[in-house]
Protein backbone atom coordinates (compact mmCIF):
# COMPACT_ATOMS: atom_id res chain seq x y z
CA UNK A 1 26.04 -45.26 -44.55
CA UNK A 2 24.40 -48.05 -42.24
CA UNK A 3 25.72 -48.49 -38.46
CA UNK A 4 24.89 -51.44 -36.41
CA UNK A 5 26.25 -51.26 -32.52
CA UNK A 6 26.46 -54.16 -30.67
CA UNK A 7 28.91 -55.92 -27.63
CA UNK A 8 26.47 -54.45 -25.08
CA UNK A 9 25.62 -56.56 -22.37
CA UNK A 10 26.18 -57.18 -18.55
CA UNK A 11 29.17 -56.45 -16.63
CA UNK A 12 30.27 -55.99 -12.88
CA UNK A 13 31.31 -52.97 -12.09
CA UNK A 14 35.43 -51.96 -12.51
CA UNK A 15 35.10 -54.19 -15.18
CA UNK A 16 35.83 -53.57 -18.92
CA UNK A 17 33.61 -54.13 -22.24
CA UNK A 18 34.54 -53.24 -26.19
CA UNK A 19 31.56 -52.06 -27.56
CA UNK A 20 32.06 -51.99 -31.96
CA UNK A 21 30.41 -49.76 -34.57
CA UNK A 22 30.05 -51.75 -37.74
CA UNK A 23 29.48 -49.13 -40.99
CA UNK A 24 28.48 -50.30 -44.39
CA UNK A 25 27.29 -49.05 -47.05
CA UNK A 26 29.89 -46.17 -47.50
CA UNK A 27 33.81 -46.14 -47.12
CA UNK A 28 33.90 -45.21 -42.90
CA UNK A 29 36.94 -42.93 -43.40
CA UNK A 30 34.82 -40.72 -45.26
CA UNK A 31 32.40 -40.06 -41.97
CA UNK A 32 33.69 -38.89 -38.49
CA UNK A 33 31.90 -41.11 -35.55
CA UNK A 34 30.49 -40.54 -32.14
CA UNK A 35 29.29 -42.27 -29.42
CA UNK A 36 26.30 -41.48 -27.45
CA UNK A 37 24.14 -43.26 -24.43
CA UNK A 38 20.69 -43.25 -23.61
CA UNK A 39 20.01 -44.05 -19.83
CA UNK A 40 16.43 -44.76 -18.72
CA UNK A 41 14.19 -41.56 -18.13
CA UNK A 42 17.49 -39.43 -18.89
CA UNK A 43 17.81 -37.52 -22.44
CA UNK A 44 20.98 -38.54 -24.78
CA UNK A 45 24.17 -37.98 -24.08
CA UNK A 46 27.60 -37.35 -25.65
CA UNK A 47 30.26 -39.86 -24.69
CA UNK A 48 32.81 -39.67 -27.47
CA UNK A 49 34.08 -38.80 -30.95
CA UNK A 50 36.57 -39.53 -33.72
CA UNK A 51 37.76 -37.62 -36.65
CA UNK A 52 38.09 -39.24 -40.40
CA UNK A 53 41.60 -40.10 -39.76
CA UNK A 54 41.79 -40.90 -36.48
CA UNK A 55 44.05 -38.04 -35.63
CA UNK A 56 41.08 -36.49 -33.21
CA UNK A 57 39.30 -37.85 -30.02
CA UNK A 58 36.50 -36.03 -27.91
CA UNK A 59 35.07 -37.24 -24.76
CA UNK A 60 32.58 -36.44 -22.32
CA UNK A 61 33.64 -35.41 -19.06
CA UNK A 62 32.19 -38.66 -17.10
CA UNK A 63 33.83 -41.45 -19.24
CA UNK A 64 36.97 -39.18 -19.60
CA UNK A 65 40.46 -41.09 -19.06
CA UNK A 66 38.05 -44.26 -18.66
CA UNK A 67 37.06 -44.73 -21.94
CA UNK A 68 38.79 -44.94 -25.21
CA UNK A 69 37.70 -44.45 -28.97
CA UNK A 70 39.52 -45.92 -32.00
CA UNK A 71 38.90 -46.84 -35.66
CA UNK A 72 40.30 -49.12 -37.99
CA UNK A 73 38.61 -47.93 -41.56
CA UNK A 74 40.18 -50.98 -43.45
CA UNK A 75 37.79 -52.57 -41.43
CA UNK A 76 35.30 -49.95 -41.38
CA UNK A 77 35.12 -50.55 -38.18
CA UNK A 78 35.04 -47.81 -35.26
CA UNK A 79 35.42 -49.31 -31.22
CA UNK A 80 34.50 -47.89 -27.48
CA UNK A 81 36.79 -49.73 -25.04
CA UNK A 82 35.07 -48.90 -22.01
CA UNK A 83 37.50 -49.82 -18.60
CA UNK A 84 36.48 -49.15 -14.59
CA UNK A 85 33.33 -49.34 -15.60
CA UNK A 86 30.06 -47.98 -12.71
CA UNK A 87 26.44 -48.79 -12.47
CA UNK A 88 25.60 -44.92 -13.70
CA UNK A 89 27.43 -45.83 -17.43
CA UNK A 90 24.15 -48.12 -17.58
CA UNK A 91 22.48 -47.23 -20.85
CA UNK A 92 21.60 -48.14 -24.38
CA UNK A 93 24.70 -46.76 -26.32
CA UNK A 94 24.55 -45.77 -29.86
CA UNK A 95 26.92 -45.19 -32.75
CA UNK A 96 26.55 -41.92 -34.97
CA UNK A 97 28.51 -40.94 -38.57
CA UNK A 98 28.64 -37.83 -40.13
CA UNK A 99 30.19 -36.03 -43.13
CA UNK A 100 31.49 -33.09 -41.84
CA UNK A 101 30.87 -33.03 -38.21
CA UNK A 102 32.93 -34.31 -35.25
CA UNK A 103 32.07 -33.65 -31.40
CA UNK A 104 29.40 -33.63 -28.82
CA UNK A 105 26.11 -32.26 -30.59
CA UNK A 106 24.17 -35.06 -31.94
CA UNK A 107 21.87 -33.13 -33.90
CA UNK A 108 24.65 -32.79 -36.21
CA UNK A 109 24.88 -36.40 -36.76
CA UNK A 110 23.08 -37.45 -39.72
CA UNK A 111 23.52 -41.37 -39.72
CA UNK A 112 22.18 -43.25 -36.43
CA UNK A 113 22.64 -46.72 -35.79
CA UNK A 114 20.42 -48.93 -33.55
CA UNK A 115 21.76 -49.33 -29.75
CA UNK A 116 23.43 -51.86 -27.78
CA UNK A 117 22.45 -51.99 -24.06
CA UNK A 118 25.23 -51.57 -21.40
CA UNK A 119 24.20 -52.89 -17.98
CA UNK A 120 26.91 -52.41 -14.98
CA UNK A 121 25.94 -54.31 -11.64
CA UNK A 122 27.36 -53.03 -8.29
């Protein structure tokens, strides 16, 4: 499966952005998807998850009741609705798919898309 991320781009802070994982290549409800960010000089970092169906979210403690995962596999689309946004959720984020795994490890991601860069002003 291919993933491209993209709606990154520059927003005040308490604002809101949708960021969109596009998959192709392979039916998307066959592959759970995460979320992860990249901030400069910092290592990778969960933000969330989704299950096949839908049925299961994850999130990371700092984007927790802020942020909000969905999917629409008709589509194969998965989304990142990111409200109240803050300077420190500046980062490249990326999209991840996997078979059988769901949750905050990447390593057990096998499909990687390219990032789209999230800049918050204060």
């Amino acid at each position: 499966v291919q993933l491209q991320a993209f709606g990154g781009g520059l927003v005040q802070a308490g604002g809101s952005l949708r960021l969109s994982c596009a998959a192709s290549g392979r039916t998307t409800s066959r592959y759970a998807v995460g979320w992860f960010r990249q901030a400069p000089g910092k290592e990778r970092q969960f933000v969330a998850a989704i299950s096949r169906s839908g049925g299961s979210t994850y999130y990371g403690d700092s984007v927790e009741g802020r942020f909000t995962i969905s999917r629409d596999n008709a589509k194969n689309m998965v989304y990142l609705q990111m409200n109240s946004l803050k300077p420190e959720d500046t980062a490249v984020y990326y999209c991840a798919a996997d078979r059988t795994s769901v949750g905050p490890i990447e390593a057990e991601y096998a499909y990687w898309g390219q990032g789209t860069l999230v800049t918050v002003s204060s």
